[in-house]
PDB file of N, CA and C in Angstrom:
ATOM      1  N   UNK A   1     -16.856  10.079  23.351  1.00  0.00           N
ATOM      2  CA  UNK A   1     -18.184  10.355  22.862  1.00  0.00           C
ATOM      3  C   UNK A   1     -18.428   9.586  21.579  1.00  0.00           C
ATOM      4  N   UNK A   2     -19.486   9.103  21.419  1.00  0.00           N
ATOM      5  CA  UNK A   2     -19.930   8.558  20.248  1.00  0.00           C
ATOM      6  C   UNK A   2     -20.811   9.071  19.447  1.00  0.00           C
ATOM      7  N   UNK A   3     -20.484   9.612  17.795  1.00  0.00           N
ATOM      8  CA  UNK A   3     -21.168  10.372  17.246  1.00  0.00           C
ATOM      9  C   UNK A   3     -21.348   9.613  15.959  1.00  0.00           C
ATOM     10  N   UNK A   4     -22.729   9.914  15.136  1.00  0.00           N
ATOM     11  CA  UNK A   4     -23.413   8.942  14.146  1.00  0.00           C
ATOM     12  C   UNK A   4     -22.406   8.999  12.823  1.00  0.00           C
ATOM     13  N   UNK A   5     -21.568  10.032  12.625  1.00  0.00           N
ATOM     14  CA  UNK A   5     -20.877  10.425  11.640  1.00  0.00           C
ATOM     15  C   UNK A   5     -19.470  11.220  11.803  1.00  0.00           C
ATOM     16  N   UNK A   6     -18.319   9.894  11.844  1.00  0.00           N
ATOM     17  CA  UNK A   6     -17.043  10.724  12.105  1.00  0.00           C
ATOM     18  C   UNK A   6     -16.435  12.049  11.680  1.00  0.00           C
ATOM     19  N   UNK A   7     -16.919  12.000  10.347  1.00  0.00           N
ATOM     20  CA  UNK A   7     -16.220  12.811   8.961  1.00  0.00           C
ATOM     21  C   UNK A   7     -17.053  13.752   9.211  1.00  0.00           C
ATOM     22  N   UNK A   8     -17.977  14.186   9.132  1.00  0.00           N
ATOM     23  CA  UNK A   8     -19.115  15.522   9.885  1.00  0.00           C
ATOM     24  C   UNK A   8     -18.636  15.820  11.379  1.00  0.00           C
ATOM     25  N   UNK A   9     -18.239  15.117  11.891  1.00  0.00           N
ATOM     26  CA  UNK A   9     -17.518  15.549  13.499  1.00  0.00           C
ATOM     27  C   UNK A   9     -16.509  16.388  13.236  1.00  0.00           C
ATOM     28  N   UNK A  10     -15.483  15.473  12.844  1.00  0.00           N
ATOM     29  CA  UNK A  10     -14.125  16.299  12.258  1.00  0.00           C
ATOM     30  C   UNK A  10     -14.228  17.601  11.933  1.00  0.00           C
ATOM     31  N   UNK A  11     -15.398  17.591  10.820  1.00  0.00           N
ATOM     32  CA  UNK A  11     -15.195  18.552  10.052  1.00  0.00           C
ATOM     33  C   UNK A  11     -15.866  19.982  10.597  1.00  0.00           C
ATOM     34  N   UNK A  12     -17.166  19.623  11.562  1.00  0.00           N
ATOM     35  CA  UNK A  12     -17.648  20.594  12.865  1.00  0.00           C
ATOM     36  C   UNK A  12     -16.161  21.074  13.247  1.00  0.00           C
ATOM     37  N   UNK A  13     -15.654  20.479  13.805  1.00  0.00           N
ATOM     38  CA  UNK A  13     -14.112  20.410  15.171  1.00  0.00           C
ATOM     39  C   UNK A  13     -13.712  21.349  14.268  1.00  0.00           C
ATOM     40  N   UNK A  14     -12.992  21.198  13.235  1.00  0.00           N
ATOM     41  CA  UNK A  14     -12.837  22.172  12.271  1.00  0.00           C
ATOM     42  C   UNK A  14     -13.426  23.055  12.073  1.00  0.00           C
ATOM     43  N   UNK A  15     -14.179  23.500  11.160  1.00  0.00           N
ATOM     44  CA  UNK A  15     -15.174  24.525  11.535  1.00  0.00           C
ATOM     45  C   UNK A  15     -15.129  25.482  12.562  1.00  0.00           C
ATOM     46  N   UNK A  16     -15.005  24.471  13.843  1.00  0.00           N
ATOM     47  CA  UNK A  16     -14.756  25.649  15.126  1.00  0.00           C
ATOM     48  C   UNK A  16     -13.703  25.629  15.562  1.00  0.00           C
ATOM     49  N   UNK A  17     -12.820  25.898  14.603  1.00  0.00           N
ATOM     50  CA  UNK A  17     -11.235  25.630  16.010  1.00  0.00           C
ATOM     51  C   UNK A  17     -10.927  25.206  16.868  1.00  0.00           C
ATOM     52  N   UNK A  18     -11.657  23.873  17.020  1.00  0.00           N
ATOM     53  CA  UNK A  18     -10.939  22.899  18.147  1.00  0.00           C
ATOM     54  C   UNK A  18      -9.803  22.228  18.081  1.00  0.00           C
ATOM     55  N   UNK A  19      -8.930  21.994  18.762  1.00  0.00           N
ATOM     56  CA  UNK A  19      -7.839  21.627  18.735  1.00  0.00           C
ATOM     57  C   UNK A  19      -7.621  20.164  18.776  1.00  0.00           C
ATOM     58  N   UNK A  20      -6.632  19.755  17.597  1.00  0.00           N
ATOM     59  CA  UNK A  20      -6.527  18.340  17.602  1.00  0.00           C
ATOM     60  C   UNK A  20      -5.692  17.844  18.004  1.00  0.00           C
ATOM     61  N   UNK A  21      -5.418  16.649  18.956  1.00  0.00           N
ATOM     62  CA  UNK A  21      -4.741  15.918  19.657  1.00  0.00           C
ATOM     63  C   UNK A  21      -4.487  15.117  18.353  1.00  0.00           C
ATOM     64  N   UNK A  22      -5.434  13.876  17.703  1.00  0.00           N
ATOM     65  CA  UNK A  22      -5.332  13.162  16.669  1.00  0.00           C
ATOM     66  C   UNK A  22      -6.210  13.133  15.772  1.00  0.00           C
ATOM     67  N   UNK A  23      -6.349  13.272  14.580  1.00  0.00           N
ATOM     68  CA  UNK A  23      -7.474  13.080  13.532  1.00  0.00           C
ATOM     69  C   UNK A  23      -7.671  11.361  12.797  1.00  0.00           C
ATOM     70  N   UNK A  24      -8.673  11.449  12.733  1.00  0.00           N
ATOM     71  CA  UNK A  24      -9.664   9.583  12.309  1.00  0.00           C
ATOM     72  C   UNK A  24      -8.153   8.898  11.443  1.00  0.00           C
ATOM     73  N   UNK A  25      -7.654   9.810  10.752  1.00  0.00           N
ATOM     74  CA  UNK A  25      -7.077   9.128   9.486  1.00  0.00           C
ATOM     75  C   UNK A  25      -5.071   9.169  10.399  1.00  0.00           C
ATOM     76  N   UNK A  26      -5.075   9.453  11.333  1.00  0.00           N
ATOM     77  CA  UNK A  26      -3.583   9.435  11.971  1.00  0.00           C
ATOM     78  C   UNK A  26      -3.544   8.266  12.740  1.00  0.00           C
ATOM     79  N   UNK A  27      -1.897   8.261  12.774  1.00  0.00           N
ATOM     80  CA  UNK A  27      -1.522   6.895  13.470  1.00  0.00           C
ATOM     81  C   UNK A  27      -2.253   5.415  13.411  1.00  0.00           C
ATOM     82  N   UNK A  28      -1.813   4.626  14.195  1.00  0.00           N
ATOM     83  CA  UNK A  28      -2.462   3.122  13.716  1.00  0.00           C
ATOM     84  C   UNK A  28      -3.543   3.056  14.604  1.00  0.00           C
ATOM     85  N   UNK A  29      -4.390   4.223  15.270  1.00  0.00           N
ATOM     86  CA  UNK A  29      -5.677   3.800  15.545  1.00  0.00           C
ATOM     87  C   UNK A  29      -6.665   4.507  14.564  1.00  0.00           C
ATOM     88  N   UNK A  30      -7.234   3.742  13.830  1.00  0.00           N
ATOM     89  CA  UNK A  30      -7.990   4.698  12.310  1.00  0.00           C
ATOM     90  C   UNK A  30      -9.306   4.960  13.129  1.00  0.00           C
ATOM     91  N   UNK A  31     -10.242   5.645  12.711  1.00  0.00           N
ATOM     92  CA  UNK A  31     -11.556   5.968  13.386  1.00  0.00           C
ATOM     93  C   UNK A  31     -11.463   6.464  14.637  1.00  0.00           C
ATOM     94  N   UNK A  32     -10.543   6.716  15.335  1.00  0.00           N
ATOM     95  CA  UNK A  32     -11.025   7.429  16.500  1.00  0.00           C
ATOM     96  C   UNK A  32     -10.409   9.138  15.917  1.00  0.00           C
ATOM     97  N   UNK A  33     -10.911   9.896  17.239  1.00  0.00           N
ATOM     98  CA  UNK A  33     -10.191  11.262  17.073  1.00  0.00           C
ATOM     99  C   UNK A  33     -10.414  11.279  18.217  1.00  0.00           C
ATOM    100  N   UNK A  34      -9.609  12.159  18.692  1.00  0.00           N
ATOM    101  CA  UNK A  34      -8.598  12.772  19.624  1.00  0.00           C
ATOM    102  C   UNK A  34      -8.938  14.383  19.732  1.00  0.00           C
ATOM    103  N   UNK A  35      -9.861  15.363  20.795  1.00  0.00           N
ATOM    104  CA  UNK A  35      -9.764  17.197  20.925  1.00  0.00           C
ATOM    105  C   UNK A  35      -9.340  16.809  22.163  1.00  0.00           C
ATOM    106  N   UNK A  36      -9.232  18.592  22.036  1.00  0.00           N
ATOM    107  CA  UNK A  36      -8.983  18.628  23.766  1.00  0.00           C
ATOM    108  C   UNK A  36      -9.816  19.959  23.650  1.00  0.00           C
ATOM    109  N   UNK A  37     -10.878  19.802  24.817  1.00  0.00           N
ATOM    110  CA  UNK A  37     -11.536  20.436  25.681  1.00  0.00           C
ATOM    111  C   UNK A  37     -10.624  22.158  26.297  1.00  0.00           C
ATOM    112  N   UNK A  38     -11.481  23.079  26.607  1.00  0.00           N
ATOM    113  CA  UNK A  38     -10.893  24.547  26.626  1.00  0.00           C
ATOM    114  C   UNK A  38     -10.005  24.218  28.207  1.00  0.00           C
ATOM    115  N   UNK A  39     -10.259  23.374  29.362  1.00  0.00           N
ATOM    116  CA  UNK A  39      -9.259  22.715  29.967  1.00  0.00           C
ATOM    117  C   UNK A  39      -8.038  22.323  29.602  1.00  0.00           C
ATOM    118  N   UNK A  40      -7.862  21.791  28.197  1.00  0.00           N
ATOM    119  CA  UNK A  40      -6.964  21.026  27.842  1.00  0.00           C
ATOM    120  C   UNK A  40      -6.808  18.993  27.956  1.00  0.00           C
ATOM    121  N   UNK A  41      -8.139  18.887  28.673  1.00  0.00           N
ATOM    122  CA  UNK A  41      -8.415  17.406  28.696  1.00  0.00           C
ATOM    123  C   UNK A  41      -8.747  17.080  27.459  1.00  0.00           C
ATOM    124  N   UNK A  42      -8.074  15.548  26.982  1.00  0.00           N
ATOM    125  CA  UNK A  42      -8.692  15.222  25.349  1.00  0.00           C
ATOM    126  C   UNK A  42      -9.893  14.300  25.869  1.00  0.00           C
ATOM    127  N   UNK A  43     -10.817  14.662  24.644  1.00  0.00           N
ATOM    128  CA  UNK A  43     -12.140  14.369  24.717  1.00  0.00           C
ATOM    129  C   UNK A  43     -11.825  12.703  23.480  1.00  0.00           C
ATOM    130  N   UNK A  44     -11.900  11.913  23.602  1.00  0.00           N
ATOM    131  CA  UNK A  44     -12.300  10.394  22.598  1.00  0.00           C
ATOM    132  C   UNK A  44     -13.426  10.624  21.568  1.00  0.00           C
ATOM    133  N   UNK A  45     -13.536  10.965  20.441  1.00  0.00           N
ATOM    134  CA  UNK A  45     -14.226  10.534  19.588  1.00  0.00           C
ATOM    135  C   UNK A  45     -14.736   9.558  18.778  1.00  0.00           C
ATOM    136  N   UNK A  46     -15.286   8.793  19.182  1.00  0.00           N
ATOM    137  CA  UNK A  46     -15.449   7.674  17.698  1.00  0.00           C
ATOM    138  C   UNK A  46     -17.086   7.876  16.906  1.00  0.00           C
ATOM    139  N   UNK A  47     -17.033   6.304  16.061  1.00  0.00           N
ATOM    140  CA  UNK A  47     -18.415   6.203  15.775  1.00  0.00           C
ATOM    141  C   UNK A  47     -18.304   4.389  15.678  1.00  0.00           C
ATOM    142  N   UNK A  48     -19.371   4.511  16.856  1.00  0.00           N
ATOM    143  CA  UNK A  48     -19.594   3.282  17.359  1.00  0.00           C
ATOM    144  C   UNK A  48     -19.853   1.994  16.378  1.00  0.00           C
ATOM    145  N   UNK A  49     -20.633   2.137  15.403  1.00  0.00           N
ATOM    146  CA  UNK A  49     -20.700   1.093  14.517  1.00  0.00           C
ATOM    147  C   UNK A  49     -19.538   0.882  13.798  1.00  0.00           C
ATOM    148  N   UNK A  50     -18.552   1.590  13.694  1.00  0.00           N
ATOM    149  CA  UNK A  50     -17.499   1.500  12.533  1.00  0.00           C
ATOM    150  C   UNK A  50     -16.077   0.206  13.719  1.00  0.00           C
ATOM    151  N   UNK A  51     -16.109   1.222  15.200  1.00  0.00           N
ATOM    152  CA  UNK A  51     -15.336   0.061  16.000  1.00  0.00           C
ATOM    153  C   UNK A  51     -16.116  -1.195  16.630  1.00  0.00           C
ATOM    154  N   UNK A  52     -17.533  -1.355  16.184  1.00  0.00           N
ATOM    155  CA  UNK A  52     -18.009  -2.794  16.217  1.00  0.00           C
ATOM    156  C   UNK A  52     -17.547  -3.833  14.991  1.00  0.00           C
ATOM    157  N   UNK A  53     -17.511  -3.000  13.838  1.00  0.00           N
ATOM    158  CA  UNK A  53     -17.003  -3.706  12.637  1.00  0.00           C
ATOM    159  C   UNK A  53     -15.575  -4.160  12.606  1.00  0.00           C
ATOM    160  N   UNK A  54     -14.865  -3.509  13.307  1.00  0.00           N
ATOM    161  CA  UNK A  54     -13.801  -4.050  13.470  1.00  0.00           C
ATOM    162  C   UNK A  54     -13.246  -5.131  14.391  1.00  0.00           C
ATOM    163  N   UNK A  55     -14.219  -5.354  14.886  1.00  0.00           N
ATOM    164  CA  UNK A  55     -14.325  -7.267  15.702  1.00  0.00           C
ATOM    165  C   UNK A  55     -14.544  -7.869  14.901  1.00  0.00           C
ATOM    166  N   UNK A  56     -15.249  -7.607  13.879  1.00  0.00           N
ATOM    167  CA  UNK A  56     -15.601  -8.941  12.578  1.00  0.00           C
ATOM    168  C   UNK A  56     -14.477  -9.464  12.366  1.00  0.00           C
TER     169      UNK A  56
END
């Protein structure tokens, strides 16, 4: 999913006790995050302009 503001995502996810697979600032992929869904499927988070900038 692509949302306008990572750090306000996170911090929703938080907010509601969603469970984190990976947060923006873990491991060597920066900007994405990682939930998992009440299934247990992880849901992809990013914010689309930030992994366009990183083709520059």
């Amino acid at each position: 999913f692509n949302v306008p503001d990572l750090e306000a995502a996170q911090a929703w996810f938080d907010e509601h006790d969603v469970t984190f697979v990976k947060r923006a600032d873990q491991g060597k992929m920066k900007d994405v995050i990682f939930v998992k869904d009440p299934d247990g499927y992880w849901i992809e988070v990013i914010q689309a302009d930030r992994m366009a900038a990183m083709g520059d």
